[in-house]
N, C-alpha and C. Protein backbone atom coordinates (compact mmCIF):
# COMPACT_ATOMS: atom_id res chain seq x y z
N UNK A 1 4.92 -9.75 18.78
CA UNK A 1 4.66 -8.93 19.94
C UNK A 1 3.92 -9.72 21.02
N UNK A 2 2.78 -10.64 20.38
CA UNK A 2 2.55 -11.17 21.46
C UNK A 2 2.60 -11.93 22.37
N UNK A 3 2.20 -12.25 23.71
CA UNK A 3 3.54 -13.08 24.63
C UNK A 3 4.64 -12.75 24.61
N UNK A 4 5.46 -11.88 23.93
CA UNK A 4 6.68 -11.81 24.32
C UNK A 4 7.09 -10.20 24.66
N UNK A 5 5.96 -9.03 23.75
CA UNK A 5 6.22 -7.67 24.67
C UNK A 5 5.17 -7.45 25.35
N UNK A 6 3.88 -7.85 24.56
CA UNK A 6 2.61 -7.45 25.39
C UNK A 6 1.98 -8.81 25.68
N UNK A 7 0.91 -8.40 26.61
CA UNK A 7 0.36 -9.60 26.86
C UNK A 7 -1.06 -9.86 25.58
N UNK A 8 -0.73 -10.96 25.40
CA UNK A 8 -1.64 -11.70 23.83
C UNK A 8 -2.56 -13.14 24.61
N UNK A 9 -3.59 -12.67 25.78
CA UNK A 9 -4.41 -14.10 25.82
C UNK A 9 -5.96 -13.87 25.98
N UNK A 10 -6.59 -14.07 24.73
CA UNK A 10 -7.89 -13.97 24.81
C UNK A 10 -8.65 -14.29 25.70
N UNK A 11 -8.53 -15.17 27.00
CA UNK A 11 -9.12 -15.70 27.47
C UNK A 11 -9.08 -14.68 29.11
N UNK A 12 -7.91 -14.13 28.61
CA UNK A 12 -7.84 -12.62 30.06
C UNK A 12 -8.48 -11.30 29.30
N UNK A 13 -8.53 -11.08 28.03
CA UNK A 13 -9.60 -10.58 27.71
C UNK A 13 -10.87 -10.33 27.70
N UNK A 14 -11.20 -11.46 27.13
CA UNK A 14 -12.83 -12.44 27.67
C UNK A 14 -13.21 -11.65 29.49
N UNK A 15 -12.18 -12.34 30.34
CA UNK A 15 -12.27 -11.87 31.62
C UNK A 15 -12.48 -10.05 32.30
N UNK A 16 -11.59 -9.52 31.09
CA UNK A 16 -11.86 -7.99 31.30
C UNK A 16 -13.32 -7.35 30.61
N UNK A 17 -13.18 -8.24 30.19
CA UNK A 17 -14.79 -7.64 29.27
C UNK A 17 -16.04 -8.33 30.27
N UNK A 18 -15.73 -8.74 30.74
CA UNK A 18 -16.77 -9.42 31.74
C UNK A 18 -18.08 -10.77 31.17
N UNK A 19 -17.02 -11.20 30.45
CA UNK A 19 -17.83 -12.57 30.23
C UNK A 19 -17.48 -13.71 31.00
N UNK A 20 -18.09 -14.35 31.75
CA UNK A 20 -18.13 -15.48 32.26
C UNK A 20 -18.78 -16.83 32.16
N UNK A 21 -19.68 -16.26 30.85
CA UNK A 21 -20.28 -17.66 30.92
C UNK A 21 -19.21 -18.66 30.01
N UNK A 22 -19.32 -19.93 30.67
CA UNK A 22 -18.11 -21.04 29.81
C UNK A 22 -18.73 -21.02 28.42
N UNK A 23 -19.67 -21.45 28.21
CA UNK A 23 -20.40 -21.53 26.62
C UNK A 23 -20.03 -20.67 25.75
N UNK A 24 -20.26 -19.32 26.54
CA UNK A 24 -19.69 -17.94 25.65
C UNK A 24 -18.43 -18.15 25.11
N UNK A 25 -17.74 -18.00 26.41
CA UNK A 25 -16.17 -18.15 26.44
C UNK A 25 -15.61 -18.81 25.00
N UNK A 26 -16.12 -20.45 25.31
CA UNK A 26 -15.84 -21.60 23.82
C UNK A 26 -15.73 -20.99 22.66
N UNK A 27 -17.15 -20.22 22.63
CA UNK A 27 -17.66 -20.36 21.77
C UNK A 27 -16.74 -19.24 20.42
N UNK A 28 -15.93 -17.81 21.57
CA UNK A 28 -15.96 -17.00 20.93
C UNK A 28 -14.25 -17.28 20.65
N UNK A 29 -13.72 -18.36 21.51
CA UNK A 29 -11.94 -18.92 21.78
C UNK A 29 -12.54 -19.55 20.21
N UNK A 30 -13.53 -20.16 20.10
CA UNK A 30 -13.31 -21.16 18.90
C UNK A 30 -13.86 -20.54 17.55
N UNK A 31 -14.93 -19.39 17.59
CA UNK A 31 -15.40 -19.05 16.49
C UNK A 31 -14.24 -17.55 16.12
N UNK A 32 -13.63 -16.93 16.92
CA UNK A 32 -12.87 -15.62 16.53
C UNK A 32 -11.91 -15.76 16.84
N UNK A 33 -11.43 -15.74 18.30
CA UNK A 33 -9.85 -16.43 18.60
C UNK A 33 -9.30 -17.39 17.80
N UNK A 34 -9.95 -18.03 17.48
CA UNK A 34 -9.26 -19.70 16.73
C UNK A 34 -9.51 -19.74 15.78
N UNK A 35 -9.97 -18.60 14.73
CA UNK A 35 -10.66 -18.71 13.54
C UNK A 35 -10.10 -18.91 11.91
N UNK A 36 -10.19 -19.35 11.41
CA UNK A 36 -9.79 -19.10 10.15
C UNK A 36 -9.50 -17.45 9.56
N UNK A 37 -10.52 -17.01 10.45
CA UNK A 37 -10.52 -14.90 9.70
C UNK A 37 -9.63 -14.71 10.60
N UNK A 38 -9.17 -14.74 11.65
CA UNK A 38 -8.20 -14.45 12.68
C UNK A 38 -6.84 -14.49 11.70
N UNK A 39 -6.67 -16.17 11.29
CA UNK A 39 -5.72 -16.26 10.61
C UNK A 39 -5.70 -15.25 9.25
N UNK A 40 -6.48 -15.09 8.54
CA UNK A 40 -6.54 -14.11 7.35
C UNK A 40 -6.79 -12.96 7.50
N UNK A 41 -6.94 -12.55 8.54
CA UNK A 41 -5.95 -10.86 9.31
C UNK A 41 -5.22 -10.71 9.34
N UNK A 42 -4.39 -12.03 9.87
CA UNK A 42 -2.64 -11.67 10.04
C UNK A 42 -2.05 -11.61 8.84
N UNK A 43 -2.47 -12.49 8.03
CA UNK A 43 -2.17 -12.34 6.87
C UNK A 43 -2.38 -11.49 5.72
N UNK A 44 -3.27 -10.35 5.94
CA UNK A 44 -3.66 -9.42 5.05
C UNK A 44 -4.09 -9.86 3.91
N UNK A 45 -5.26 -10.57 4.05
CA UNK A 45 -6.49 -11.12 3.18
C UNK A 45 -7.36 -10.20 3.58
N UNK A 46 -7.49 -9.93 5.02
CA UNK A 46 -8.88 -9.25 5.41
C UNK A 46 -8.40 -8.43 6.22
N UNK A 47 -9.10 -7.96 6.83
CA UNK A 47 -9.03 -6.62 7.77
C UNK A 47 -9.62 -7.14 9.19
N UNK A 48 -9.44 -6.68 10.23
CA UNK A 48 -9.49 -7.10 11.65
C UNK A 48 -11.18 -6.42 11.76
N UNK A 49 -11.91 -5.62 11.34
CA UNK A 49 -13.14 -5.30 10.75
C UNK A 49 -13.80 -6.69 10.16
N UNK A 50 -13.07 -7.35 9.12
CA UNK A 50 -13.69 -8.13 8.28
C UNK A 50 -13.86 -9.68 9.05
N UNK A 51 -13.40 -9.35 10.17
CA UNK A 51 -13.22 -10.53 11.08
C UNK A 51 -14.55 -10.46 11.80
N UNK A 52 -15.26 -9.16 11.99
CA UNK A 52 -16.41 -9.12 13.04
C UNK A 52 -17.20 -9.66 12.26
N UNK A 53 -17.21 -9.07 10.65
CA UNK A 53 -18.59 -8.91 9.67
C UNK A 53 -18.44 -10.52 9.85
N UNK A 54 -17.76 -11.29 9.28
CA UNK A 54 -17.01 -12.72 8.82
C UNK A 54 -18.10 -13.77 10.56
N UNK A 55 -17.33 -13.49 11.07
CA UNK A 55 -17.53 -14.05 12.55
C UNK A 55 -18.87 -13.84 13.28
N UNK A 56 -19.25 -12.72 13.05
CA UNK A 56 -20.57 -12.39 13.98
C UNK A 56 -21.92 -13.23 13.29
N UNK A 57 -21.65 -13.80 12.17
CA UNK A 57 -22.57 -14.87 11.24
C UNK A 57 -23.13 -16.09 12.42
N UNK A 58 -21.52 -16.29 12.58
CA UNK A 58 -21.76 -17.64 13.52
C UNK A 58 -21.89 -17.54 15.16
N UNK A 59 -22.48 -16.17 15.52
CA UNK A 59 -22.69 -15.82 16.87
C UNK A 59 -23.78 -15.19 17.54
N UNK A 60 -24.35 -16.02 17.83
CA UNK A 60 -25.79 -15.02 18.55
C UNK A 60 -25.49 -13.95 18.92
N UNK A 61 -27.00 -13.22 18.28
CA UNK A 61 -27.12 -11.73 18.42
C UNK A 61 -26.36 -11.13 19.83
N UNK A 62 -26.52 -11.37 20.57
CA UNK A 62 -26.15 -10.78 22.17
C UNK A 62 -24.49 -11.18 22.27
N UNK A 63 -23.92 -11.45 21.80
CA UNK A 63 -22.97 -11.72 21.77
C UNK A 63 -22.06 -10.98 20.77
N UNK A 64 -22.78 -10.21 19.62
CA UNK A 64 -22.36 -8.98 18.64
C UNK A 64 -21.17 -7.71 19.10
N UNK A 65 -22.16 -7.63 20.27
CA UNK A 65 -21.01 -6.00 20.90
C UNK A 65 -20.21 -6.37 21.66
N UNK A 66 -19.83 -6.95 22.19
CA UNK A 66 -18.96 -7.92 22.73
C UNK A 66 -17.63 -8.09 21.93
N UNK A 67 -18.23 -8.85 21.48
CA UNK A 67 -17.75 -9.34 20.16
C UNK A 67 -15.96 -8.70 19.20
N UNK A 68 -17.26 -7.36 18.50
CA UNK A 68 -16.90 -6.53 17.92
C UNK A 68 -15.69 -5.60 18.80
N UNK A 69 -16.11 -5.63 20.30
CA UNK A 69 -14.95 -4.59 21.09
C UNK A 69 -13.68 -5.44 21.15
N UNK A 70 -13.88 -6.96 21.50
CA UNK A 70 -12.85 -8.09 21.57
C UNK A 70 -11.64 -7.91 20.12
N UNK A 71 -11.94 -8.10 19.11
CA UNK A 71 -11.71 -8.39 17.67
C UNK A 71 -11.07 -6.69 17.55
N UNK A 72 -11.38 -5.33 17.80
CA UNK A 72 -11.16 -3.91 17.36
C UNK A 72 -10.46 -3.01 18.18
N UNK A 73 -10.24 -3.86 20.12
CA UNK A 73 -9.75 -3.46 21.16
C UNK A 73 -9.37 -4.43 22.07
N UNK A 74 -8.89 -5.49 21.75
CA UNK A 74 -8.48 -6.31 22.45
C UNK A 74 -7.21 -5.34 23.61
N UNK A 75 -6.00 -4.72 22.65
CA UNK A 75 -5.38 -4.30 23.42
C UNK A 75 -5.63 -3.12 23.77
N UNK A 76 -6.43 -2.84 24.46
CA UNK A 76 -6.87 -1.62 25.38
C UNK A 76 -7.80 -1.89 26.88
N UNK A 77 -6.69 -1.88 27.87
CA UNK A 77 -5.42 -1.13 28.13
C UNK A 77 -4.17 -2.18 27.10
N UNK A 78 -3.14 -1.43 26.48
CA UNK A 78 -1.85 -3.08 26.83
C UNK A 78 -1.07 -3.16 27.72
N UNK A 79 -0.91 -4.08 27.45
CA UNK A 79 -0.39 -5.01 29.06
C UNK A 79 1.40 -5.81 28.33
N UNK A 80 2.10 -4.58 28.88
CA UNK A 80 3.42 -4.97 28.09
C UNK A 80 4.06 -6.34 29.49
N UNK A 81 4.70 -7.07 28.43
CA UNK A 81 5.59 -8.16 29.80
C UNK A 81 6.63 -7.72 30.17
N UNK A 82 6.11 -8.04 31.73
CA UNK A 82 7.52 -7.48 32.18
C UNK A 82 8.82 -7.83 32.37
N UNK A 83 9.79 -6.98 32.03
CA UNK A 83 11.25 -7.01 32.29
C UNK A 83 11.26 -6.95 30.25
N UNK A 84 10.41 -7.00 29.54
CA UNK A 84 10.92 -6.76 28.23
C UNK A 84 11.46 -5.06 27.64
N UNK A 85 10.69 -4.65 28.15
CA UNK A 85 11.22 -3.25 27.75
C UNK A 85 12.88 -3.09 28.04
N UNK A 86 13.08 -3.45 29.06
CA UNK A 86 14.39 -3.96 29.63
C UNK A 86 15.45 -4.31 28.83
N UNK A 87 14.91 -5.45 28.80
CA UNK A 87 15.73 -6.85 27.80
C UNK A 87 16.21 -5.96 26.62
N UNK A 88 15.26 -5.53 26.02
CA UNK A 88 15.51 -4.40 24.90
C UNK A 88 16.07 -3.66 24.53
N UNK A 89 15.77 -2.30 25.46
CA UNK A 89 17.03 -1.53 25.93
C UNK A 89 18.56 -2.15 25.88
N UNK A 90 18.69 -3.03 26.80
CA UNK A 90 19.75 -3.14 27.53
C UNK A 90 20.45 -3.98 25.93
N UNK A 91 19.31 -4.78 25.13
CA UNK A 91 20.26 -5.61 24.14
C UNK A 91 20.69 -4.31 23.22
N UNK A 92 20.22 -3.50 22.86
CA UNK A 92 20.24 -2.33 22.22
C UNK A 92 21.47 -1.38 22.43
N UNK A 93 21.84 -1.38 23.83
CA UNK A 93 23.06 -0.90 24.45
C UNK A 93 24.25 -1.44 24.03
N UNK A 94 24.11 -2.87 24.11
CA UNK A 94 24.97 -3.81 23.72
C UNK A 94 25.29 -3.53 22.12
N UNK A 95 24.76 -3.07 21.31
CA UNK A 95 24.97 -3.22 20.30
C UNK A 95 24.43 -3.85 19.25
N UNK A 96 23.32 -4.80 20.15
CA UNK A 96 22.78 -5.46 19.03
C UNK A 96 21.45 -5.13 17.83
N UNK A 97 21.37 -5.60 16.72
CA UNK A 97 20.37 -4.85 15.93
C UNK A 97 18.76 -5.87 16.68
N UNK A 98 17.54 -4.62 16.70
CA UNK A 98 16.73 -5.37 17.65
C UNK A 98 15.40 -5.35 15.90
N UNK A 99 14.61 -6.10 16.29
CA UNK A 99 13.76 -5.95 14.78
C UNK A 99 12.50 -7.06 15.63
N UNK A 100 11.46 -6.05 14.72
CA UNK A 100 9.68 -6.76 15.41
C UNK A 100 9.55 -7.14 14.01
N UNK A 101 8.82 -8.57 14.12
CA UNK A 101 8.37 -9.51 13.50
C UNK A 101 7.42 -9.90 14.21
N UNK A 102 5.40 -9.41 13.67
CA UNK A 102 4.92 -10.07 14.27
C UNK A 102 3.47 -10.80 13.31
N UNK A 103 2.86 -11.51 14.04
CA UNK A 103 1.88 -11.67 13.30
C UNK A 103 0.78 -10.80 13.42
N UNK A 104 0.12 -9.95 12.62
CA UNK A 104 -0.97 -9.25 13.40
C UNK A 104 -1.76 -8.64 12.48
N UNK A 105 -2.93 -8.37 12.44
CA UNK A 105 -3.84 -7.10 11.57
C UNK A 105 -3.79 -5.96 11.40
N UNK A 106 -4.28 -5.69 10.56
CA UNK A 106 -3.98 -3.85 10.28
C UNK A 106 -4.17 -3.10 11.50
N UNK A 107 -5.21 -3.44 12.57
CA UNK A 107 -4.80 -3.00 13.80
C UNK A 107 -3.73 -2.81 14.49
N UNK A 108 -2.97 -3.38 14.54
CA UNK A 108 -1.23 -3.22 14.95
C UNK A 108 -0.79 -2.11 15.33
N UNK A 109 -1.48 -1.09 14.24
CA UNK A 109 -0.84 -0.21 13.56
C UNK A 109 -1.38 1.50 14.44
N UNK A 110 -2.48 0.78 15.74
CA UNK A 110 -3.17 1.79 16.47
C UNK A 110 -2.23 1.39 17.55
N UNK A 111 -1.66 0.07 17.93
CA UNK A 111 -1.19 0.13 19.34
C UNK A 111 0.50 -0.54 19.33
N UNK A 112 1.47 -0.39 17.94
CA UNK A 112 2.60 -0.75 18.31
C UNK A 112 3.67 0.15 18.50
N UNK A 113 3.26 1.30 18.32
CA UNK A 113 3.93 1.94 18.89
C UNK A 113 3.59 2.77 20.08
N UNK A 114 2.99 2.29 21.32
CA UNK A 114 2.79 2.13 22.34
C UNK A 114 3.53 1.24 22.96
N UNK A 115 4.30 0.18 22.23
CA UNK A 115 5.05 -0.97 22.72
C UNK A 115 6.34 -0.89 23.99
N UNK A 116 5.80 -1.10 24.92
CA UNK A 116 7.31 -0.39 25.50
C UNK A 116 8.14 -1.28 25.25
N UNK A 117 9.27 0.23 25.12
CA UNK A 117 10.82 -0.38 24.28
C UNK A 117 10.62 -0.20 22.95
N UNK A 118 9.34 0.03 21.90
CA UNK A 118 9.63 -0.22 20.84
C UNK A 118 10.57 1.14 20.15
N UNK A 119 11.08 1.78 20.97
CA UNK A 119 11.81 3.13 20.17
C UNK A 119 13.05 2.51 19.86
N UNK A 120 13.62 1.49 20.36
CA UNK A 120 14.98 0.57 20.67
C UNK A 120 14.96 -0.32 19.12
N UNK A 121 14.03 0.17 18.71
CA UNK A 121 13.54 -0.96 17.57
C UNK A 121 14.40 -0.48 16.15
N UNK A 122 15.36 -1.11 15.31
CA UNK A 122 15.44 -0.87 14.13
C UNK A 122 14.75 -1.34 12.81
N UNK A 123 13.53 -2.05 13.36
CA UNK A 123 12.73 -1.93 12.28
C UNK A 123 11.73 -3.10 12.40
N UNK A 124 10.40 -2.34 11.65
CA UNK A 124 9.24 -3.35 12.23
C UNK A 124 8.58 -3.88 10.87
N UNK A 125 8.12 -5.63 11.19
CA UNK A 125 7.28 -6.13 10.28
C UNK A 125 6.18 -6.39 10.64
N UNK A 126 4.92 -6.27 10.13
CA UNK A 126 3.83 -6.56 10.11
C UNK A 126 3.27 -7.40 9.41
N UNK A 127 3.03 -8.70 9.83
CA UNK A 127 2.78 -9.16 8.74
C UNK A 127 1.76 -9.35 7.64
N UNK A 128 0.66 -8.84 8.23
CA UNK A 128 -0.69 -8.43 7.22
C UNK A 128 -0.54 -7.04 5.95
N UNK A 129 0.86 -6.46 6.53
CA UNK A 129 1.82 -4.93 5.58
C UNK A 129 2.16 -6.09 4.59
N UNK A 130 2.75 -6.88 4.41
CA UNK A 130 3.26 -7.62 3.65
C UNK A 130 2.75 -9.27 2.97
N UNK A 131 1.59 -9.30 3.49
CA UNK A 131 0.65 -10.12 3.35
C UNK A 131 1.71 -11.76 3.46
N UNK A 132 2.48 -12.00 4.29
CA UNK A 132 3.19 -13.19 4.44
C UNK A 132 3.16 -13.42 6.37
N UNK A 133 3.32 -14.19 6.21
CA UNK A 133 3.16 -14.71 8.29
C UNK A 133 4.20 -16.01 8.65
N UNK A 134 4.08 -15.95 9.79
CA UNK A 134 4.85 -17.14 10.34
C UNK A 134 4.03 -18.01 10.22
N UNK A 135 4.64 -19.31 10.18
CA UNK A 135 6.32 -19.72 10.39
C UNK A 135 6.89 -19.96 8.81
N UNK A 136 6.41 -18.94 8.13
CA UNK A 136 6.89 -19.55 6.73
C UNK A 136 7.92 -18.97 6.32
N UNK A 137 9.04 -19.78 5.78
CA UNK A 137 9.78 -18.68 5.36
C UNK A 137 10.17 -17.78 4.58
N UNK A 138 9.23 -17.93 3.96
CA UNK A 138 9.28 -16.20 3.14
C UNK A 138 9.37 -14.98 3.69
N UNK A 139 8.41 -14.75 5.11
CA UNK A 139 8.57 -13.64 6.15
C UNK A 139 9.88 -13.84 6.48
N UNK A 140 10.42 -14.69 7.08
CA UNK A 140 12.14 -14.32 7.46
C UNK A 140 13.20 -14.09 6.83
N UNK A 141 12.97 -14.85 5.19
CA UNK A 141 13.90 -14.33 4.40
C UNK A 141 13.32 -12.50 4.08
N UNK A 142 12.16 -12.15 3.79
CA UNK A 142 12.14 -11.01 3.56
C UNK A 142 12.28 -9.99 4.67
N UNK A 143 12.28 -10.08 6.05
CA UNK A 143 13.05 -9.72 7.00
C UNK A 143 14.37 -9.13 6.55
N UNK A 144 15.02 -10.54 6.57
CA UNK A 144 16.74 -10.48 6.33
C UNK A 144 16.88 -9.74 5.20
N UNK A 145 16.21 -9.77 4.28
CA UNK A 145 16.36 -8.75 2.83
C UNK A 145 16.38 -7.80 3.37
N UNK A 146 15.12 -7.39 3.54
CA UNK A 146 15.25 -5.65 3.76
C UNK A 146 15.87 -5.19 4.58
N UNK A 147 16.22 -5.50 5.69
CA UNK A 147 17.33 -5.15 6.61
C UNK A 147 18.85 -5.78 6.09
N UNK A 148 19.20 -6.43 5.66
CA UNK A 148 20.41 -6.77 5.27
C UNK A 148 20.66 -7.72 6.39
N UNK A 149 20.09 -8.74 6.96
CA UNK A 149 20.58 -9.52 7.79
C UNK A 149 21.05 -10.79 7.48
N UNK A 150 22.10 -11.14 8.36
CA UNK A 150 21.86 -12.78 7.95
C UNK A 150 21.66 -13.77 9.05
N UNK A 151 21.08 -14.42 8.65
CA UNK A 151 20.18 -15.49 8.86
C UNK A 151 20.70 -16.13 10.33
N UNK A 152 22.39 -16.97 9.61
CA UNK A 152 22.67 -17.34 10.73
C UNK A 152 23.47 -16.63 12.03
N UNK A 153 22.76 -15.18 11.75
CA UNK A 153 23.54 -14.35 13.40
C UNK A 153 22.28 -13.77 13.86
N UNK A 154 21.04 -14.03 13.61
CA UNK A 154 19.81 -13.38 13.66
C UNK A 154 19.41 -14.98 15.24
N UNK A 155 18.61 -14.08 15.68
CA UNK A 155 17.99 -14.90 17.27
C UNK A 155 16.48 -14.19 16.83
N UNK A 156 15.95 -15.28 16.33
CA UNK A 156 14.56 -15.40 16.85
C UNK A 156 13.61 -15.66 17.81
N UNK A 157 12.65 -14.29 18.66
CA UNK A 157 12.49 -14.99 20.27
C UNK A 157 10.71 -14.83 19.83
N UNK A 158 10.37 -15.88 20.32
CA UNK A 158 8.67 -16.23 19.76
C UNK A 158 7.90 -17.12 20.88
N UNK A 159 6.36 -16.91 21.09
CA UNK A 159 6.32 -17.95 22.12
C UNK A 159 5.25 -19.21 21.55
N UNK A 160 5.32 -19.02 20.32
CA UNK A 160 5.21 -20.03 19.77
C UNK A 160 5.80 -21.18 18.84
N UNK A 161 5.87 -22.68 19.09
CA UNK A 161 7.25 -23.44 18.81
C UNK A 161 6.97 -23.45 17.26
N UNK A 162 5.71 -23.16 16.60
CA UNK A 162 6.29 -23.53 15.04
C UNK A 162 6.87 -22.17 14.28
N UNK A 163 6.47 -21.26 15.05
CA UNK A 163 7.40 -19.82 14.44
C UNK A 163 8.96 -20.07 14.91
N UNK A 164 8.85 -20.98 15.65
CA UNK A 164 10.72 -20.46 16.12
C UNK A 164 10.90 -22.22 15.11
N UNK A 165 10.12 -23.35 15.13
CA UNK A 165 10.69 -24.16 13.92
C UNK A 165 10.85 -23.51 13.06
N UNK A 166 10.03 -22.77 12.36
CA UNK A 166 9.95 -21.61 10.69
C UNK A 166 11.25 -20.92 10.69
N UNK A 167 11.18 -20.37 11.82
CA UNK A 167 12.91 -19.53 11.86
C UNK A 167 14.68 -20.70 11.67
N UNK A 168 14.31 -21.11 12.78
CA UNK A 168 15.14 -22.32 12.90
C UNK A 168 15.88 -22.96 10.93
N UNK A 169 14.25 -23.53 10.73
CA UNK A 169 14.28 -23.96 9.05
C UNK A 169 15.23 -23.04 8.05
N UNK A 170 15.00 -21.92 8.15
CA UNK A 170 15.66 -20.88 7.47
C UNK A 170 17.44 -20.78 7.86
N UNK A 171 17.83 -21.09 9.19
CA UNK A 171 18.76 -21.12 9.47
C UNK A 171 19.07 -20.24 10.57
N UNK A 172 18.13 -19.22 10.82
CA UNK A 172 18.31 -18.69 12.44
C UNK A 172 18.22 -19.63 13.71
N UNK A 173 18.41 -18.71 14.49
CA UNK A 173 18.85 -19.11 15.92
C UNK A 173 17.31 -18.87 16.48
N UNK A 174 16.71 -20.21 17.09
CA UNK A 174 15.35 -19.94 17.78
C UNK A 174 14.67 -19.84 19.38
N UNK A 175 14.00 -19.10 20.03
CA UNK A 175 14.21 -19.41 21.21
C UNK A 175 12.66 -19.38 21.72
N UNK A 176 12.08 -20.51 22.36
CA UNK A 176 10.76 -20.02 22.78
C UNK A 176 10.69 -19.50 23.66
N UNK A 177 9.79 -18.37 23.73
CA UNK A 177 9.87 -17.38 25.19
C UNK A 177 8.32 -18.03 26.01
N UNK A 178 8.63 -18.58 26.83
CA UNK A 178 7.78 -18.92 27.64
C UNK A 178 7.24 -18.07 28.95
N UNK A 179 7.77 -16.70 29.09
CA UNK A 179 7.87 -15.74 29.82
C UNK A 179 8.74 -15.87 31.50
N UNK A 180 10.13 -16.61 30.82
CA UNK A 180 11.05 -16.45 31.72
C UNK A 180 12.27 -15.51 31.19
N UNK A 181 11.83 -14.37 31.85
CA UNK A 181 13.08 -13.33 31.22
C UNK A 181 14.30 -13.50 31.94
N UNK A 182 14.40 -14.30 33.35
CA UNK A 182 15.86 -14.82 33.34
C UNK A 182 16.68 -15.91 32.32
N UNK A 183 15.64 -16.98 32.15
CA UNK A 183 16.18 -17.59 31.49
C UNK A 183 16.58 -17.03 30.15
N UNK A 184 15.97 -16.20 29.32
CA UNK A 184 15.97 -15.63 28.14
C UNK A 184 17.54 -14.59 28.28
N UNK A 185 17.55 -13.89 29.45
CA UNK A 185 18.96 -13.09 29.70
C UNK A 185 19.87 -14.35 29.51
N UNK A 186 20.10 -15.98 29.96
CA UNK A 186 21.07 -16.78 30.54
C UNK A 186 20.83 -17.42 29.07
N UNK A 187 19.79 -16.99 28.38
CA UNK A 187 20.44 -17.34 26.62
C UNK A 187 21.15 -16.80 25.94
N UNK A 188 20.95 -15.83 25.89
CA UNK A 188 21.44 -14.57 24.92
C UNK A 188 22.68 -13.73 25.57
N UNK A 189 23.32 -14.50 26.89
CA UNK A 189 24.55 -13.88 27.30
C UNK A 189 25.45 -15.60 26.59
């Protein structure tokens, strides 16, 4: 989902929450954004909760509530990209089967279906539901299982390059979305 329906950048977060100091900023891109518990959220080791308890160790006090709203509400408001709801629809029209694969925490689960476009959806993974993540391929083969897909007619669109290598590896079709939805239409026609 992120970067490619909603917008996913901590650092325009940071900005809505009204932190400005650079030190802060680093500190919280490198101790929670960039974290090891970040990663073991998505993965359903821990809970997006267990990320504050985990994280707020290594963060001065004043920096706690902050913190905690970043990590439990990042997406509030969300900020879907535009022309995807679109893209969606319109691939959906076409005929094609559409499917969410994302990385994310049990949180997900308060704001993805808010996703615009996600009604277009025939079916969603989470990957902390299933405790597996990108780019490995166990998430894509178990994708293709439970939906009955195969591999090589499946288009993987990600805006990160080792999830679309992970896909690729498996034998799908990979595409990085860098947030050009023309170019992304002048792929997929």
């Amino acid at each position: 989902m992120g970067n490619v329906l909603i917008n996913y950048r901590p650092e325009h977060f940071m900005d809505r929450a009204g932190l400005t100091d650079a030190q802060d900023r680093e500190t919280l891109l490198k101790e929670v954004f960039h974290s090891e518990e970040w990663i073991m959220a998505d993965a359903g080791k821990i809970t997006a909760a267990d990320i504050f308890t985990l994280c707020s160790k290594r963060l001065p006090d004043r920096l706690h509530a902050v913190t905690r709203e970043l990590i439990l509400h990042w997406f509030e408001p969300l900020e879907p990209i535009p022309g995807m709801a679109e893209f969606i629809k319109q691939n959906k029209e076409l005929g094609r089967g559409i499917y969410l694969l994302s990385n994310a925490p049990d949180t997900a689960h308060l704001y993805v279906d808010k996703v615009p476009g996600i009604e277009y959806f025939d079916g969603i993974t989470i990957s902390s539901d299933i405790r597996m993540e990108k780019p490995y391929a166990d998430i894509f083969n178990y994708v293709c299982d439970k939906y009955g897909l195969v591999h090589e007619e499946c288009l993987f669109i990600d805006d990160v390059q080792k999830n679309v290598d992970g896909a690729e590896a498996v034998g799908m079709h990979g595409y990085l979305f860098t947030g050009d939805i023309e170019d992304l239409w002048t792929y997929v026609n």
